[in-house]
N, C-alpha and C. Protein backbone atom coordinates (compact mmCIF):
# COMPACT_ATOMS: atom_id res chain seq x y z
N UNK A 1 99.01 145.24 239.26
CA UNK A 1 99.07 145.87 237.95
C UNK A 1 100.48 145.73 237.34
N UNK A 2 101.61 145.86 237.97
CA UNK A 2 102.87 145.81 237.76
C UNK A 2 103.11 144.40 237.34
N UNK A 3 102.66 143.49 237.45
CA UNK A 3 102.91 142.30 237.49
C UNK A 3 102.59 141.64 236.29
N UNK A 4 100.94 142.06 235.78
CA UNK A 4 100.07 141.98 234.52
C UNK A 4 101.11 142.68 233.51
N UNK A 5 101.45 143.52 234.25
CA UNK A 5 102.09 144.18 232.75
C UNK A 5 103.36 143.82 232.18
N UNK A 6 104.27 143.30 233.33
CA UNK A 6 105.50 142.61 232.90
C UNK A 6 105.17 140.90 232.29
N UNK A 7 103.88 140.82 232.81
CA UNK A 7 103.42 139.46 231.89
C UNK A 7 103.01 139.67 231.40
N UNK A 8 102.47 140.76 230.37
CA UNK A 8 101.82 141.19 228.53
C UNK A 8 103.23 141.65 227.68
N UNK A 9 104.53 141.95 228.51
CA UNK A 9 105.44 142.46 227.97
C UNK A 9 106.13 141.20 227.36
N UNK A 10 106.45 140.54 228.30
CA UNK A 10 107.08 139.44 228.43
C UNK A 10 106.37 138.43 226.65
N UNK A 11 105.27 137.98 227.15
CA UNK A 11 104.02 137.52 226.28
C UNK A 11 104.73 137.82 225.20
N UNK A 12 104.57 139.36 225.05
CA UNK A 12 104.52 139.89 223.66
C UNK A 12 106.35 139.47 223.00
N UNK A 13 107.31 139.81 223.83
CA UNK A 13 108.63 139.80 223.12
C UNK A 13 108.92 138.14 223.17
N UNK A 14 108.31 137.18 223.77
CA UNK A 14 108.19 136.11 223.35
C UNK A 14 107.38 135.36 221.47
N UNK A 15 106.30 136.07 221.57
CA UNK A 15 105.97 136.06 220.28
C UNK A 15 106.33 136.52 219.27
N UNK A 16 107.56 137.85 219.29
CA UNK A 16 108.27 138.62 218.32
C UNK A 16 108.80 137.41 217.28
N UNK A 17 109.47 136.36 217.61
CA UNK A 17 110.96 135.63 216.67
C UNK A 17 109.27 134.73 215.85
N UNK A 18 108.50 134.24 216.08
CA UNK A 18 107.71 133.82 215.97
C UNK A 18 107.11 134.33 214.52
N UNK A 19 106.50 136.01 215.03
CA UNK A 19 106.24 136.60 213.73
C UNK A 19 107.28 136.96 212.75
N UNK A 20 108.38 136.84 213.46
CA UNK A 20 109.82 136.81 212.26
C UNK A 20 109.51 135.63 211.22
N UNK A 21 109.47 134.32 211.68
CA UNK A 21 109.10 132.91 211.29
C UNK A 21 108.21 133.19 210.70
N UNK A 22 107.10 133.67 210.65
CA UNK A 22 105.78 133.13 210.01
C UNK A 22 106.55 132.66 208.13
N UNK A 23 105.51 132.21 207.66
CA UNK A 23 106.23 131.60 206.10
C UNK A 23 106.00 133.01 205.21
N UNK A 24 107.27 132.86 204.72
CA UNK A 24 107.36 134.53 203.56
C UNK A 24 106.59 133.70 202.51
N UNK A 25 106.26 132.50 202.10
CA UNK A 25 105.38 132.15 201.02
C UNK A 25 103.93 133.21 201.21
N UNK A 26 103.55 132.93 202.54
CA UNK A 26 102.25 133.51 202.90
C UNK A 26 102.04 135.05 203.04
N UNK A 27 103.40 135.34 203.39
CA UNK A 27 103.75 136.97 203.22
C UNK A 27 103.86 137.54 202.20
N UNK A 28 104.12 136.86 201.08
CA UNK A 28 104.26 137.33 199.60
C UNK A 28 102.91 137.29 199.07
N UNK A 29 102.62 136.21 199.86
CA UNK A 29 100.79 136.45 199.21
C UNK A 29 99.98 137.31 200.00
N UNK A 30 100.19 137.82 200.56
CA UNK A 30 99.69 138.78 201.71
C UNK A 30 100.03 140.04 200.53
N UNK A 31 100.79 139.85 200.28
CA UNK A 31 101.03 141.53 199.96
C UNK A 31 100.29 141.08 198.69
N UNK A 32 100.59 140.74 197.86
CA UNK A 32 99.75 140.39 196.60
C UNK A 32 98.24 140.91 196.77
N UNK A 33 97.80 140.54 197.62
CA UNK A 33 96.29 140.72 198.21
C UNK A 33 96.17 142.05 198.16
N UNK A 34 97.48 142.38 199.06
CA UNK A 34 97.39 143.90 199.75
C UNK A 34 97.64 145.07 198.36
N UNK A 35 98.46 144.89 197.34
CA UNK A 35 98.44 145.43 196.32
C UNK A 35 97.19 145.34 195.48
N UNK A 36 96.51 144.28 195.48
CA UNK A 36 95.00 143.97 194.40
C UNK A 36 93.96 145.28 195.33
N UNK A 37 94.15 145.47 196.30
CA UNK A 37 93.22 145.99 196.67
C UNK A 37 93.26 147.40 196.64
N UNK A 38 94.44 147.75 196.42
CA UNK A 38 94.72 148.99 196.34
C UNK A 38 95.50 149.76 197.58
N UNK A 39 95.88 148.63 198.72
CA UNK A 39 96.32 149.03 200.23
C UNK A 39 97.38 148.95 199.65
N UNK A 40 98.60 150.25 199.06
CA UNK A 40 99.90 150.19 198.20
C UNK A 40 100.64 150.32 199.30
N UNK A 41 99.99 151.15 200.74
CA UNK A 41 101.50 151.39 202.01
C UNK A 41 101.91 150.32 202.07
N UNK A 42 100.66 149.63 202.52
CA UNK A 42 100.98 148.00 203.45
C UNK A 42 101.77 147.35 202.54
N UNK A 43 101.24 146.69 201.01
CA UNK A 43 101.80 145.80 200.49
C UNK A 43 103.40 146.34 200.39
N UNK A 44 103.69 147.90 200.00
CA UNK A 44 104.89 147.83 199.79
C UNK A 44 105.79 147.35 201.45
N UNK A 45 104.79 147.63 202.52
CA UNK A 45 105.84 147.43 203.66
C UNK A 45 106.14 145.86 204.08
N UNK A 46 105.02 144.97 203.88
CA UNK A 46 104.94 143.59 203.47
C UNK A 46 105.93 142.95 202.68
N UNK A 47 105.93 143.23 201.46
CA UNK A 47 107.15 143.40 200.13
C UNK A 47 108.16 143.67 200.89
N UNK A 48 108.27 144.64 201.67
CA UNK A 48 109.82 144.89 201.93
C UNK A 48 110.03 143.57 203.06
N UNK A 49 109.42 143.39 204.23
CA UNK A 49 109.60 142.62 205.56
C UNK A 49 109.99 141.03 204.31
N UNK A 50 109.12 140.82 203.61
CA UNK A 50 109.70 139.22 202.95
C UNK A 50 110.85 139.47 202.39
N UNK A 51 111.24 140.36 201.80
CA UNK A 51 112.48 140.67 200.61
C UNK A 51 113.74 140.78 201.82
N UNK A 52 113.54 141.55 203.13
CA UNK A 52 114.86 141.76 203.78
C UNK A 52 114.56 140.46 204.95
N UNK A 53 113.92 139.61 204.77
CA UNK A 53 114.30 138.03 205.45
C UNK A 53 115.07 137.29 204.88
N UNK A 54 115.51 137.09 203.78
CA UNK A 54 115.86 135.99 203.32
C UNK A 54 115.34 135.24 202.91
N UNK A 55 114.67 134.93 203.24
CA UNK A 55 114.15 133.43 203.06
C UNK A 55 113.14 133.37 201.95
N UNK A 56 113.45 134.48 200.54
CA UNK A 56 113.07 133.59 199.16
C UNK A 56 114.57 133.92 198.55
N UNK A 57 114.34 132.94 197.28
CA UNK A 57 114.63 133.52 196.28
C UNK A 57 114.75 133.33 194.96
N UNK A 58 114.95 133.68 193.76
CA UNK A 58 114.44 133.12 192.61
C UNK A 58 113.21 134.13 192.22
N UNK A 59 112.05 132.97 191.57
CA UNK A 59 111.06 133.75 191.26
C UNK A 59 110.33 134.45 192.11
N UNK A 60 110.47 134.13 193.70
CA UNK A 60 109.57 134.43 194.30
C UNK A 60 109.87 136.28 194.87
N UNK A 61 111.42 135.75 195.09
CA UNK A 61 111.93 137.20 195.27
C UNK A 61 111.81 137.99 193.99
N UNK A 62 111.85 137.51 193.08
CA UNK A 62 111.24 138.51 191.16
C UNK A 62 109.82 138.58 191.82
N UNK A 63 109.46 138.15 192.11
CA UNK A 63 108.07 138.69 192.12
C UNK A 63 107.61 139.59 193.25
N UNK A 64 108.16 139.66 194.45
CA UNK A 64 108.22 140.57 195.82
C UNK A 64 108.73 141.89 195.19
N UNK A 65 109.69 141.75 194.61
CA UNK A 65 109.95 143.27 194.04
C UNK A 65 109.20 143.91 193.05
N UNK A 66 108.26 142.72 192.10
CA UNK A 66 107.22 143.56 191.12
C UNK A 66 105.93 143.81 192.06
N UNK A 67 105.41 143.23 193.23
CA UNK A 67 104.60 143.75 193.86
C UNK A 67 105.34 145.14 194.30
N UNK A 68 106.44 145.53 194.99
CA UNK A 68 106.87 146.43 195.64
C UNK A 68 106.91 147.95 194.63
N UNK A 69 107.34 147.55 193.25
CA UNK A 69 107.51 148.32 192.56
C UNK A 69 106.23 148.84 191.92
N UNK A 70 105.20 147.99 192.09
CA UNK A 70 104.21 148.65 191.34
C UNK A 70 103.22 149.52 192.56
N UNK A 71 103.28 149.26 194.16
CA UNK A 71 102.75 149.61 195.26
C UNK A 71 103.92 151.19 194.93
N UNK A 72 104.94 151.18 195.04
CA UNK A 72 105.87 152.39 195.23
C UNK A 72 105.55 153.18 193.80
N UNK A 73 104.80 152.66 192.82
CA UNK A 73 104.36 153.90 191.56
C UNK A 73 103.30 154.25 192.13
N UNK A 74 102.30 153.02 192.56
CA UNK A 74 100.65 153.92 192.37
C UNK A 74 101.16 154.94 193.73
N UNK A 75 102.18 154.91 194.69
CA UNK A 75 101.94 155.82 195.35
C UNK A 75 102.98 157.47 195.05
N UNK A 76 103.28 157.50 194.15
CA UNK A 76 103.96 158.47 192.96
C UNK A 76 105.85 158.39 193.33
N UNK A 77 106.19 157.20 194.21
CA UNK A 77 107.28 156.76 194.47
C UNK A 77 108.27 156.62 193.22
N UNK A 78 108.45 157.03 191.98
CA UNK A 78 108.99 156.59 191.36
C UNK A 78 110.73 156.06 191.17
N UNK A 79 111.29 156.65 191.91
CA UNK A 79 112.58 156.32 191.63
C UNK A 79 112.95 154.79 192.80
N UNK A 80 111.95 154.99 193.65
CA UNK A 80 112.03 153.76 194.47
C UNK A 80 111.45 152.47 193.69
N UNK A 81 109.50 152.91 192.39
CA UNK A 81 109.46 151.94 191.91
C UNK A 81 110.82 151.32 190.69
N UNK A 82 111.28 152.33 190.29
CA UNK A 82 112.39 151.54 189.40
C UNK A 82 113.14 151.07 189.69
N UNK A 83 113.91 151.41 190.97
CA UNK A 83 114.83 150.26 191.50
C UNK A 83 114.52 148.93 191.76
N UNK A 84 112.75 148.35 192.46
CA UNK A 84 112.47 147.90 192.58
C UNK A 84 112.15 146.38 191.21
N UNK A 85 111.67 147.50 190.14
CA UNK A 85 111.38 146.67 188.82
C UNK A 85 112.92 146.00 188.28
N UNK A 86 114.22 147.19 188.60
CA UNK A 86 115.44 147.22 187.98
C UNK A 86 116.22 145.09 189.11
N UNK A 87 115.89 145.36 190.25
CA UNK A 87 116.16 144.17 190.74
C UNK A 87 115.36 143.02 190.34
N UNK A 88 114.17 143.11 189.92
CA UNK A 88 113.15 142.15 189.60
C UNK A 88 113.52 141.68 188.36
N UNK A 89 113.87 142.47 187.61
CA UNK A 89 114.57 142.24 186.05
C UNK A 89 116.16 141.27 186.48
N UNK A 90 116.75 141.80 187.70
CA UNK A 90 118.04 141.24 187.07
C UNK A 90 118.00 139.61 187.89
N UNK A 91 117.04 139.74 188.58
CA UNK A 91 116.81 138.36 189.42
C UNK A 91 115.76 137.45 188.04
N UNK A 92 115.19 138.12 187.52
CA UNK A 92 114.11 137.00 186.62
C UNK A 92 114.45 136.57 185.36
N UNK A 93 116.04 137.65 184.77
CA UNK A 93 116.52 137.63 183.69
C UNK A 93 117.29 135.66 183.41
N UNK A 94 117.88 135.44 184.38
CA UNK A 94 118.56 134.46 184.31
C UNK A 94 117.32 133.10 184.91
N UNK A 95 115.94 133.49 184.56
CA UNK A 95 115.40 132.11 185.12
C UNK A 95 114.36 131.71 184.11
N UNK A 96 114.90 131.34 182.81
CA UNK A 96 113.72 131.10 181.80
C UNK A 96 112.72 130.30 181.88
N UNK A 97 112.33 129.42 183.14
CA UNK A 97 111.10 128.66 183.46
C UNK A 97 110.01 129.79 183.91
N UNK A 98 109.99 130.95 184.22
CA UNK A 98 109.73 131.82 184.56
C UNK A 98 109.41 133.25 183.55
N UNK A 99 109.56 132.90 182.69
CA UNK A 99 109.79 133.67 181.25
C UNK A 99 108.30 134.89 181.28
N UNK A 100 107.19 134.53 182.11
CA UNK A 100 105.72 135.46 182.20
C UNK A 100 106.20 136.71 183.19
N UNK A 101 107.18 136.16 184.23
CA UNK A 101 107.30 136.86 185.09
C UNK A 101 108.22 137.99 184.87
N UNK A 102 109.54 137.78 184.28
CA UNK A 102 109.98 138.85 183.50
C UNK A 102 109.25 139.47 182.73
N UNK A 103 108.57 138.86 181.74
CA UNK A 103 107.98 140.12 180.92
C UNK A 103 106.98 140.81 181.92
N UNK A 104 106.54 140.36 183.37
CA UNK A 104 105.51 141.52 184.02
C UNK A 104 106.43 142.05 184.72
N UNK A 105 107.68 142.10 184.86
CA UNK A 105 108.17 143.15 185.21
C UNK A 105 108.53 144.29 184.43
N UNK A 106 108.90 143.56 183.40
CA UNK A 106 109.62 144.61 182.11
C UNK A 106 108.45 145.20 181.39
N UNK A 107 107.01 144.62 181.62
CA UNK A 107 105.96 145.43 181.19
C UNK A 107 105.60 146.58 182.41
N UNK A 108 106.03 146.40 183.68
CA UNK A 108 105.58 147.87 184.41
C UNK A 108 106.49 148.44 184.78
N UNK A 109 108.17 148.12 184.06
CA UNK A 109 108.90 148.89 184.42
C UNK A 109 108.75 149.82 182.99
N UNK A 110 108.52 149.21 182.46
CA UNK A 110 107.88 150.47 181.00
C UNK A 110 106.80 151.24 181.19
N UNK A 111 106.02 150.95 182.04
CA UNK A 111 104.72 151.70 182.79
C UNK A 111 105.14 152.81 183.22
N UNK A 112 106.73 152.77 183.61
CA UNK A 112 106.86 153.98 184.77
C UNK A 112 106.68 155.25 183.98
């Protein structure tokens, strides 16, 4: 028994850096999902795990924070959703190929 279990432990903290890796493209769409459906914990905790990797940035990070910000209103979070919209604005302000995506932030940071 001792043995099984230091090999499920093992197993498991081997696969940890792994789920670090997985692609934040797919994580951003994960939460997207997870916000359409109305699951606001998850997507905002999703939203957060891609946003504190690194590994976007640009529109994609403008857009991780308008999922985050609109998961942190429907759940009556408000001062967390405005920070959230307030970074999404200052990341989408300077990227005019992107010009839909600012205005959906600046349309649900007026929501609040």
């Amino acid at each position: 028994m001792r043995h099984t279990t230091t090999v499920l432990i093992t197993l498991f903290l081997a696969g940890l850096p792994l789920f670090a890796q997985e692609n934040p493209h797919q994580r951003l769409q994960d939460a997207l999902v997870l916000e359409q459906q109305g699951q606001f914990d998850a997507a905002s905790n999703t939203a957060k795990l891609v946003i504190n990797s690194h590994q976007l940035s640009g529109v994609e990070l403008g857009r991780a924070y308008i999922i985050m910000g609109i998961a942190y209103r429907a759940m009556g979070n408000f001062a967390a959703a405005q920070n959230a919209f307030e970074q999404s604005l200052r990341i989408l302000e300077r990227d005019p190929e992107h010009v839909s995506d600012y205005a959906a932030a600046l349309n649900n940071y007026a929501g609040l």
